[in-house]
Protein backbone atom coordinates (compact mmCIF):
# COMPACT_ATOMS: atom_id res chain seq x y z
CA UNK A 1 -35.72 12.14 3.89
CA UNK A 2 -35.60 13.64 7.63
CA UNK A 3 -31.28 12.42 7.44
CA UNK A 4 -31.17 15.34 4.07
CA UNK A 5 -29.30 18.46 6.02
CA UNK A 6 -26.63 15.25 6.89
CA UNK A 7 -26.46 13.75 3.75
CA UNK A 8 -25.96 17.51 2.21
CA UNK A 9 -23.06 18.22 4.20
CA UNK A 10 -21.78 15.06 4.14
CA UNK A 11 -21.11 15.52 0.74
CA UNK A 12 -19.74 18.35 0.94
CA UNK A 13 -17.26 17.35 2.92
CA UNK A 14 -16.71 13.69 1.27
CA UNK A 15 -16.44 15.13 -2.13
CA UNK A 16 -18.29 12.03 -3.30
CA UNK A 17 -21.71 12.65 -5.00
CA UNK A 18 -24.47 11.54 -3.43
CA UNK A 19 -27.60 11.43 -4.87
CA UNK A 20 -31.13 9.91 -3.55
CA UNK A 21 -33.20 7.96 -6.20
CA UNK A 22 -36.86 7.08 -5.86
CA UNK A 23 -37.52 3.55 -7.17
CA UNK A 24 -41.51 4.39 -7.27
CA UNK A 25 -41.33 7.60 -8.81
CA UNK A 26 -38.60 7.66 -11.06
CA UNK A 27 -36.65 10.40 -9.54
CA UNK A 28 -32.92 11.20 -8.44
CA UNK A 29 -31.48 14.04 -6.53
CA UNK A 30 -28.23 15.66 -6.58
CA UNK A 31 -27.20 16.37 -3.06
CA UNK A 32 -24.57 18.49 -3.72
CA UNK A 33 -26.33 20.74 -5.83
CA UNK A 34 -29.74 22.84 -5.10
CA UNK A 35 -32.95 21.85 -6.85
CA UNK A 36 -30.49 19.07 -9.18
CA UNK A 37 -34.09 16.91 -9.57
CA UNK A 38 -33.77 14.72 -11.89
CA UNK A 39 -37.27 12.49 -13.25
CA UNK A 40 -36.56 9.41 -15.55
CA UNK A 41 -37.98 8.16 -18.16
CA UNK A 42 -39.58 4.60 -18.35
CA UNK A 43 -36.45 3.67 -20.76
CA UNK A 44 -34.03 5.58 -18.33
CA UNK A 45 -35.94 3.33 -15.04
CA UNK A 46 -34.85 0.68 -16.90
CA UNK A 47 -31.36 1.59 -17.71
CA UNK A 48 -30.69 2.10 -13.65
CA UNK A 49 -32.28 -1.18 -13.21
CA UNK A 50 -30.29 -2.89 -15.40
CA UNK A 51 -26.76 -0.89 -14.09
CA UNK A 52 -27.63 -1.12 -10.30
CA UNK A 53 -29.32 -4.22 -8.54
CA UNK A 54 -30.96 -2.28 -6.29
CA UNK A 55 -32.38 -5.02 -3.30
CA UNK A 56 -33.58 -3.72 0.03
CA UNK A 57 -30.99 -5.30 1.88
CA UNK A 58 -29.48 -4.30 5.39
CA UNK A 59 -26.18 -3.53 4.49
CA UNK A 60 -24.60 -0.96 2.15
CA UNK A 61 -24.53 -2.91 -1.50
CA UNK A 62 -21.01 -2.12 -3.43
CA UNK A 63 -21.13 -2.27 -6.99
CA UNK A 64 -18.09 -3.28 -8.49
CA UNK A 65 -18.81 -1.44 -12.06
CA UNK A 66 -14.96 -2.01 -13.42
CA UNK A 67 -11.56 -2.62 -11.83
CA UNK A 68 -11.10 0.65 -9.54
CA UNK A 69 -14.85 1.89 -9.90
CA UNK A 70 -17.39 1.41 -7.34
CA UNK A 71 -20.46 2.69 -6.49
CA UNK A 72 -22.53 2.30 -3.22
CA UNK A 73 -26.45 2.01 -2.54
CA UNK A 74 -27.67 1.91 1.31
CA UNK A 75 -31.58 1.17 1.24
CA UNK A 76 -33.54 3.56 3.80
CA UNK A 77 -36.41 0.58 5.40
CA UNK A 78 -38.19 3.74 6.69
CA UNK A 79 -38.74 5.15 3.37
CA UNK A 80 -38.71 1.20 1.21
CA UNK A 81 -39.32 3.15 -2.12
CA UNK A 82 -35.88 4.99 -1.42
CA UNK A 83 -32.17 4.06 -2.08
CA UNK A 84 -29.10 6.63 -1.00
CA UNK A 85 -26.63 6.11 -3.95
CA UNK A 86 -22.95 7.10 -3.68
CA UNK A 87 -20.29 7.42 -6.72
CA UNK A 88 -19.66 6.09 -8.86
CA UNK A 89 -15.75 7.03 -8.00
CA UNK A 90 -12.60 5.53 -8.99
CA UNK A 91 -10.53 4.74 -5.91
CA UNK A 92 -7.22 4.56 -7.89
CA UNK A 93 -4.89 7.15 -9.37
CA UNK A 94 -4.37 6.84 -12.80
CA UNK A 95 -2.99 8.56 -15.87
CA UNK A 96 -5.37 11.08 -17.71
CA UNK A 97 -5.95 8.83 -20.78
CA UNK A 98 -6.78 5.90 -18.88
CA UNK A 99 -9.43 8.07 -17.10
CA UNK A 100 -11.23 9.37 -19.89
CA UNK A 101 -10.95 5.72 -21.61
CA UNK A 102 -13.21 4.60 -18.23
CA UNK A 103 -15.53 7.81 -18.62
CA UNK A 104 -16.12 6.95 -22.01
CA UNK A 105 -16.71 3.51 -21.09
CA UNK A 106 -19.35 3.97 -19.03
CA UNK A 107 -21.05 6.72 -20.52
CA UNK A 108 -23.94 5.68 -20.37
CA UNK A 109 -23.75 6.27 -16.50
CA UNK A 110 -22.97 9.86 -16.74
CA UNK A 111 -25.77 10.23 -19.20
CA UNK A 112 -28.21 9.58 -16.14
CA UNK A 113 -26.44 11.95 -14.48
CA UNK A 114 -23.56 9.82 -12.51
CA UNK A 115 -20.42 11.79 -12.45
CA UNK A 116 -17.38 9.67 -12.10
CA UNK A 117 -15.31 10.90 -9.90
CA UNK A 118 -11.46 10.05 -7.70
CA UNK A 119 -11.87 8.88 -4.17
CA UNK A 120 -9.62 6.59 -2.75
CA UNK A 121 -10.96 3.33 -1.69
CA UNK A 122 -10.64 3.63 1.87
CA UNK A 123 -12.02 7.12 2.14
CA UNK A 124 -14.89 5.90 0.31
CA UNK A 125 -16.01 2.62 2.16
CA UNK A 126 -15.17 4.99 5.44
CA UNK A 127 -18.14 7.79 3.84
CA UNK A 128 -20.46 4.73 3.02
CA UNK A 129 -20.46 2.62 6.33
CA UNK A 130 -20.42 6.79 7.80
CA UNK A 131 -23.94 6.94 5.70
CA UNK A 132 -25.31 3.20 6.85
CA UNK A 133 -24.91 4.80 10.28
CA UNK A 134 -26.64 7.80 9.85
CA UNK A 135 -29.87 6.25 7.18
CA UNK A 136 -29.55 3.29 9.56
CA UNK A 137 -28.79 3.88 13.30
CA UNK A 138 -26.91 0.43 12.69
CA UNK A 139 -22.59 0.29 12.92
CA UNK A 140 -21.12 -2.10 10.40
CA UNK A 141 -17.03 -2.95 10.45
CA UNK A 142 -15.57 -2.88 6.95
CA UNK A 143 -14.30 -6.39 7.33
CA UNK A 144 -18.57 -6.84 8.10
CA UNK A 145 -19.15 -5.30 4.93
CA UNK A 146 -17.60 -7.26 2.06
CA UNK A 147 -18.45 -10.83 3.79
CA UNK A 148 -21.64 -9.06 3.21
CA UNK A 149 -21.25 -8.23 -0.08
CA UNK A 150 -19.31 -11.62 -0.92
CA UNK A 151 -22.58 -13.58 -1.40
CA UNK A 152 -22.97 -10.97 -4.60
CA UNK A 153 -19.89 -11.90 -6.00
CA UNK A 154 -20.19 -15.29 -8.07
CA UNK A 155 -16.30 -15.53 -7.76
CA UNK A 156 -15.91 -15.68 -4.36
CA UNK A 157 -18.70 -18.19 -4.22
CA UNK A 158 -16.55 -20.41 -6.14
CA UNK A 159 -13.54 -19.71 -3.99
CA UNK A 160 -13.49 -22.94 -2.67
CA UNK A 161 -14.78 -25.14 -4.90
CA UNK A 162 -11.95 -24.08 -7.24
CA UNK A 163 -9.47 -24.82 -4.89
CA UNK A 164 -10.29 -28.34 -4.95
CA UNK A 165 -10.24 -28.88 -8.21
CA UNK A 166 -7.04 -26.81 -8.93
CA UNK A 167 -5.98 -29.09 -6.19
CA UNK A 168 -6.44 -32.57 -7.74
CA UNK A 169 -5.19 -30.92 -11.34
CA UNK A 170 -2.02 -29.96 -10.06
CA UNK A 171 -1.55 -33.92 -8.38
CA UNK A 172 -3.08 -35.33 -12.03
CA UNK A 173 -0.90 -33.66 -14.10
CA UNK A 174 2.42 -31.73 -11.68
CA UNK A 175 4.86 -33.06 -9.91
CA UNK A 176 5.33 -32.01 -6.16
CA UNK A 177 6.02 -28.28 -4.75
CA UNK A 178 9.69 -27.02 -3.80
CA UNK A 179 10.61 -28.15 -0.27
CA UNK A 180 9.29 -25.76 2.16
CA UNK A 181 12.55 -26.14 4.08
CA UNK A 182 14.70 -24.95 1.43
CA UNK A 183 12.14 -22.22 1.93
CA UNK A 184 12.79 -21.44 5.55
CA UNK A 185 16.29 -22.08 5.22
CA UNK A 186 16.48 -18.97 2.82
CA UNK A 187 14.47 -17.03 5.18
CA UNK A 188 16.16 -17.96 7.92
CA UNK A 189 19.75 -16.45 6.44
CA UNK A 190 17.98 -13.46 5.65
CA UNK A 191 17.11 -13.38 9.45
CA UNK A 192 20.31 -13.85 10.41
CA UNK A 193 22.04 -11.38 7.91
CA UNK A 194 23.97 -14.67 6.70
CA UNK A 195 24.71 -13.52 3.04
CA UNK A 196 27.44 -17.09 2.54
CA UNK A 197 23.65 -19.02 3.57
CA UNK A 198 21.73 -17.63 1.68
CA UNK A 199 23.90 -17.92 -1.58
CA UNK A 200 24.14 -21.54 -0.73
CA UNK A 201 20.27 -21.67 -0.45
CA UNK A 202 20.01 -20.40 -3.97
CA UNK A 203 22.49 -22.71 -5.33
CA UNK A 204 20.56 -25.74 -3.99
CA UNK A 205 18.78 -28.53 -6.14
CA UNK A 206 15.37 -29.94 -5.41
CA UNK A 207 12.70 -31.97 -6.99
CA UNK A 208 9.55 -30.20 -7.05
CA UNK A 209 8.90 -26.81 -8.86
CA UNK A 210 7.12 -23.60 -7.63
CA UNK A 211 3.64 -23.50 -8.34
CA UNK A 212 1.97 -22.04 -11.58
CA UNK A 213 0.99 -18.48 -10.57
CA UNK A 214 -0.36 -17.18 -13.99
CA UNK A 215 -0.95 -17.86 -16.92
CA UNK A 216 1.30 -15.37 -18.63
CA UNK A 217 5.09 -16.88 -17.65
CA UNK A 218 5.92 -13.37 -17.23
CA UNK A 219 2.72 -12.50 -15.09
CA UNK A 220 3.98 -15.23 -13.10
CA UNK A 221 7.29 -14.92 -12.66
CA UNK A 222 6.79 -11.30 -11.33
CA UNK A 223 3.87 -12.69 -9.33
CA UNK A 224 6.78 -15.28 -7.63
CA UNK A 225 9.13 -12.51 -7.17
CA UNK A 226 6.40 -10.42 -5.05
CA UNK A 227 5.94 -13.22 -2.98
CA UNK A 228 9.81 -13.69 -2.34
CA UNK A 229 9.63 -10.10 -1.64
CA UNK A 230 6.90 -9.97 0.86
CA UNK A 231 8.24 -12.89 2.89
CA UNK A 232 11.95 -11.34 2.63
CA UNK A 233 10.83 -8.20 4.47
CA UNK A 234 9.11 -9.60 7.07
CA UNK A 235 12.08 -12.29 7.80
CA UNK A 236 14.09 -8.47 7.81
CA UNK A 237 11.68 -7.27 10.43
CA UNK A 238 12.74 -10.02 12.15
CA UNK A 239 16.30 -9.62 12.04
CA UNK A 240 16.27 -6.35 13.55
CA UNK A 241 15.48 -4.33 10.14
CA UNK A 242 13.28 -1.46 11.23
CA UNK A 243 9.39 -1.98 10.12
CA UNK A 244 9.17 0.75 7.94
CA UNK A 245 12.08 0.81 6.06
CA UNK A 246 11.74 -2.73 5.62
CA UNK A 247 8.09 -2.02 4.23
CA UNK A 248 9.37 0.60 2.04
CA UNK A 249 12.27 -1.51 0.54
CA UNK A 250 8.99 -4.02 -0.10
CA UNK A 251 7.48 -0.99 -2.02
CA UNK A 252 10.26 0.24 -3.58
CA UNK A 253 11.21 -3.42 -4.91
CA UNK A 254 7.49 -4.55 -5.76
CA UNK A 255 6.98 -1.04 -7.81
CA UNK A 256 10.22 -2.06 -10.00
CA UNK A 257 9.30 -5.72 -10.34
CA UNK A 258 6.12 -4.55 -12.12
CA UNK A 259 8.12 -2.34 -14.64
CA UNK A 260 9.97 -5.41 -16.07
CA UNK A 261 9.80 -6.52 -19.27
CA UNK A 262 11.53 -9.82 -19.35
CA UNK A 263 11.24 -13.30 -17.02
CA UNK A 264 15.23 -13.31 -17.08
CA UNK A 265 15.25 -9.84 -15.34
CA UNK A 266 13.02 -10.93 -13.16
CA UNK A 267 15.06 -13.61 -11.93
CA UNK A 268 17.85 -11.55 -11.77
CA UNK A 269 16.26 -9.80 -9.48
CA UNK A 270 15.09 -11.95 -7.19
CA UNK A 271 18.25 -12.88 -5.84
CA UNK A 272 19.10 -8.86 -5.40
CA UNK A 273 16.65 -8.21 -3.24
CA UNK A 274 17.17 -11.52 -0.93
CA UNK A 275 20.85 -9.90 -1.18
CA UNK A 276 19.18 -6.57 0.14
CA UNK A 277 18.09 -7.61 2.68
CA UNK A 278 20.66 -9.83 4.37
CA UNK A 279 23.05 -6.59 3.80
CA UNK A 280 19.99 -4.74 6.04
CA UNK A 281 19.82 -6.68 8.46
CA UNK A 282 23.94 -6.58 8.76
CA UNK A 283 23.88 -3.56 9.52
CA UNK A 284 20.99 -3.36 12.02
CA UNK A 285 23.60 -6.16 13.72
CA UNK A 286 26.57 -4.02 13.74
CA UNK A 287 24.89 -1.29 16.25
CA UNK A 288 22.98 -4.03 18.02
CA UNK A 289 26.65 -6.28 18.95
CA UNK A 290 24.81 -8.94 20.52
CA UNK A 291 22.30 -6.98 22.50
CA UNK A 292 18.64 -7.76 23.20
CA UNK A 293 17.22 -4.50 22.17
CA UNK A 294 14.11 -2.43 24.17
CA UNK A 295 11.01 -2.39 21.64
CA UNK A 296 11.49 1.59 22.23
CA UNK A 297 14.52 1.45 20.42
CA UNK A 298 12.88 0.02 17.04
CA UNK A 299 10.12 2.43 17.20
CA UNK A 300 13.03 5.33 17.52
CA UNK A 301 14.17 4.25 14.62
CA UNK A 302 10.90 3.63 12.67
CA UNK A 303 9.93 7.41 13.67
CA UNK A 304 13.34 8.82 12.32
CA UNK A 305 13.40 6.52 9.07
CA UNK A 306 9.34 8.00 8.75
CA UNK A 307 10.56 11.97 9.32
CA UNK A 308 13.40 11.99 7.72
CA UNK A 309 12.42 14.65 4.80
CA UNK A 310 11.68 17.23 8.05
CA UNK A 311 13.30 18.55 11.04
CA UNK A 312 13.36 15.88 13.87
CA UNK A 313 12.95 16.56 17.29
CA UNK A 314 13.64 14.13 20.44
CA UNK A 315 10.79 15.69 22.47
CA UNK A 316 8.48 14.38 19.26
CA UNK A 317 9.66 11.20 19.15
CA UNK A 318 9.00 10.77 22.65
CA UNK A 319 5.57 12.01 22.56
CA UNK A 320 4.65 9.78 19.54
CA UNK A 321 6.24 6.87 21.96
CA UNK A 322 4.49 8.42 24.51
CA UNK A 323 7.88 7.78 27.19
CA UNK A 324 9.84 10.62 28.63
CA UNK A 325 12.29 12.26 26.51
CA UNK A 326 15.40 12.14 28.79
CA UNK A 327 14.61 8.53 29.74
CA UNK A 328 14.12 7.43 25.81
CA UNK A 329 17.47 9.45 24.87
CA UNK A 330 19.24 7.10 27.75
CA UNK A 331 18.11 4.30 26.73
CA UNK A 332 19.06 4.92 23.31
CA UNK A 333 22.65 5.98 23.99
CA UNK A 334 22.76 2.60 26.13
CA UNK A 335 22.01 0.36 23.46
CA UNK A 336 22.68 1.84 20.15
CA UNK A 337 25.90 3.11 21.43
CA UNK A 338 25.35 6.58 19.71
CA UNK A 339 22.81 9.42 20.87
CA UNK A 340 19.58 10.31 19.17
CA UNK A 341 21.05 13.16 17.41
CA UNK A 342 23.73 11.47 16.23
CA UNK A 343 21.67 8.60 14.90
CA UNK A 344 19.26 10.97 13.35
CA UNK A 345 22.44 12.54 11.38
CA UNK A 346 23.56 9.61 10.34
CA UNK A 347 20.86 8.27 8.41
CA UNK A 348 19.98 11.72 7.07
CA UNK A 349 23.03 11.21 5.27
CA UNK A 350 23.24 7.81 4.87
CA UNK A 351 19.56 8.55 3.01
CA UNK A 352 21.43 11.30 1.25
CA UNK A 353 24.37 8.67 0.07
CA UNK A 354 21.64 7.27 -2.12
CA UNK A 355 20.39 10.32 -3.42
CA UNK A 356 23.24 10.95 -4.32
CA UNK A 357 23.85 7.50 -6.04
CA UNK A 358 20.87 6.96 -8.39
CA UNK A 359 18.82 10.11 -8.47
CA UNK A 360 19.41 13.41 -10.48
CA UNK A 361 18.24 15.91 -7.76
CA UNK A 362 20.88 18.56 -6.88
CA UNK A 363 23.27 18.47 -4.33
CA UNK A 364 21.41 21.40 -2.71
CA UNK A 365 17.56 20.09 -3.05
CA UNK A 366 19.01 17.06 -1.43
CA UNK A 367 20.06 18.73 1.56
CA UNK A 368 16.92 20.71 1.38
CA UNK A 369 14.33 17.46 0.83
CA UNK A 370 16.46 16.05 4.38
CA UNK A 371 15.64 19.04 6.17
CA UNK A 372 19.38 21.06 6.72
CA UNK A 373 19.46 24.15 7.48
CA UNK A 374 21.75 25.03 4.77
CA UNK A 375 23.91 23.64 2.10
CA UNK A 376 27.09 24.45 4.22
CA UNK A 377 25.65 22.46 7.08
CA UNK A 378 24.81 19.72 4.67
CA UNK A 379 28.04 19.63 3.26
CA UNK A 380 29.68 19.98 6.71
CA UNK A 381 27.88 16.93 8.09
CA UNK A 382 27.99 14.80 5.04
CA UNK A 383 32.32 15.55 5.03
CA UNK A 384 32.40 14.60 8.73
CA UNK A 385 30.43 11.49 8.17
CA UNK A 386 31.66 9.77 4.55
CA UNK A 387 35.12 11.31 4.45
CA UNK A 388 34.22 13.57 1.31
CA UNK A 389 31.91 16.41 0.09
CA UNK A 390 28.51 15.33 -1.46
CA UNK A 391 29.87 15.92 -4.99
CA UNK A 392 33.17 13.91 -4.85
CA UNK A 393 30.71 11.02 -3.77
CA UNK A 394 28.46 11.27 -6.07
CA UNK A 395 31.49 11.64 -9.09
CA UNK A 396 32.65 8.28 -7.52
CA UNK A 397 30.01 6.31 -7.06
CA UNK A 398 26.78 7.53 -8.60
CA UNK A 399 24.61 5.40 -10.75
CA UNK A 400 27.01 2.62 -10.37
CA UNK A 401 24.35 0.12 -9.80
CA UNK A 402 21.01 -0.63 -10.72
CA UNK A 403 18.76 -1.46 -7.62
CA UNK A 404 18.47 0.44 -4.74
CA UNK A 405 18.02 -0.59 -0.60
CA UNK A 406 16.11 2.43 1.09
């Protein structure tokens, strides 16, 4: 293997195992250990066999093993009898017992010596296409790579042909869908920050119902309520709402949807979040007062909303934009009507308001997490900005409600 000095360091530096396993002779080695040989038995040969389809194709092969766990084999054509293998890790964090349920699982694995291991998924498919490069001399996108690997998975063979019969079930035996524009016209208010439009979009009757999404009613009602969420952002985006904090409302919202226990809740909370966002996109339209805003502006903002746990700086934001810092801080001023600075305090505390609202951190981590150089500063700015000190605010009006925006 003339690629072995490569491989060694690569796994170093992955913190993936790889190993390299001779089909003719039986024989695996542990790259990131010296002299880890390993020879198999005729019974063990077979075990691999039957574990890892091992073809001499001319792409990386990706075994899916379990939800989360993969493992990778790249054939080297210059020695055929050779395979590198890489893995098996799991590419998603999970709680301990969960873990040791999947080792256990899968024993059999780590009895040929195949150490599960944590790596997350895009690291890993990086460190395998990184290793088809190097065995192979040959590049291969990842999007290359699993329409590659798609004619090895019998489901997405049958992507299609399931389609058309899911198709002519749901005209056999459903009615139609929900009007698409009843659709838009919800999206549209949410564009528009029209909260009276969109509460007369939700009180609308239709024929049609949405489409079956699961099996499990609850599974499906949450699965409904992701959608809802997904296209609410991006009509948010579009309104004005900054990218990431409309992306990280998605997260935030998405993350709670799953911890639900009941399809009524779910509802519920469907309509909050469309509610969300029409109330962030009303106040993106109270700075912008009819104003067609610079794209520089937006990524301002995106920066601040990204940085706000650290100490901002103008000149940063500028190089990230890659404008000139006196310029940017102009054209801010000009159409936000408030300077950088300014801005940058007010959403450190505006951040801070709901903190302060439905979290239990301290008064003084919370001025810490946002980067003030003190608590008196952070009280200071927060007085000047909401009228009273952190803790009267948070005696008022924390953990009032149940669903936060930001």
């Amino acid at each position: 293997m003339e690629n072995s000095y490569f491989l060694k360091q690569m796994a170093g530096l992955w913190d993936v195992s790889i190993y390299v396993y001779n089909i003719k002779e039986k024989m695996k080695k542990d790259l990131r250990k010296e002299d880890a040989v390993r020879r198999f038995s005729e019974k063990e040969a077979e075990q691999i066999a039957s574990q890892f389809c091992l073809e001499q194709n001319d792409y990386p092969i990706i075994f899916d093993l379990e939800k989360e766990l993969l493992m990778a084999a790249i054939w080297d054509e210059n020695h055929p009898d050779e395979w590198i293998l890489a893995g098996p890790v799991l590419t998603a964090n999970m709680k301990e017992e969960l873990f040791r349920s999947i080792c256990k699982k899968h024993q059999a694995i780590e009895k040929l010596g195949f150490q599960i291991q944590v790596c997350n998924r895009d690291k890993f498919l990086s460190g395998v296409l990184l290793l088809f490069w190097m065995v192979t001399g040959r590049e291969l996108t990842r999007t290359k790579l699993w329409e590659k690997n798609k004619e090895r998975s019998e489901k997405i063979q049958k992507i299609l042909p399931r389609v058309a019969r899911d198709i002519f079930y749901r005209q056999e035996y459903y009615g139609p869908h929900n009007p698409y524009e009843q659709e838009a016209r919800e999206l549209e208010s949410i564009r528009s920050g029209d909260i009276y439009a969109l509460e007369r979009s939700l009180e609308e009757k239709y024929e049609g119902e949405i489409g079956i999404l699961a099996k499990d009613p609850l599974r499906h009602h949450k699965n409904v309520a992701i959608g809802n969420i997904t296209l609410a952002s991006r009509a948010a985006i579009e309104g004005g709402v900054g990218v990431e904090q409309s992306f990280s409302m998605a997260d935030s919202f998405i993350q709670q949807v799953e911890e639900m226990d009941s399809v009524s809740e779910v509802e519920l909370f469907k309509h909050e979040i469309k509610r969300a966002y029409v109330q962030a996109v009303k106040e993106e339209q109270k700075s912008a007062k009819g104003e067609r805003k610079n794209p520089l502006v937006a990524g301002v903002k995106d920066y601040i909303f990204s940085h706000l746990h650290s100490t901002i700086q103008i000149a940063d934001i500028a190089e990230h934009l890659h404008v000139n810092a006196d310029y940017l801080s102009h054209l801010f001023r000009t159409q936000e009507h408030v300077t950088i600075k300014r801005y940058i305090l007010q959403e450190k505390i505006k951040r801070s308001q709901n903190l302060l609202r439905y979290s239990d951190y301290r008064v003084q981590e919370i001025g810490f997490y946002l980067g003030f150089s003190s608590q008196s500063h952070f009280t200071k700015t927060f007085r000047e900005i909401v009228g009273m000190n952190p803790n009267e605010y948070r005696k008022q009006f924390g953990n009032r409600e149940k669903w936060t925006t930001i």
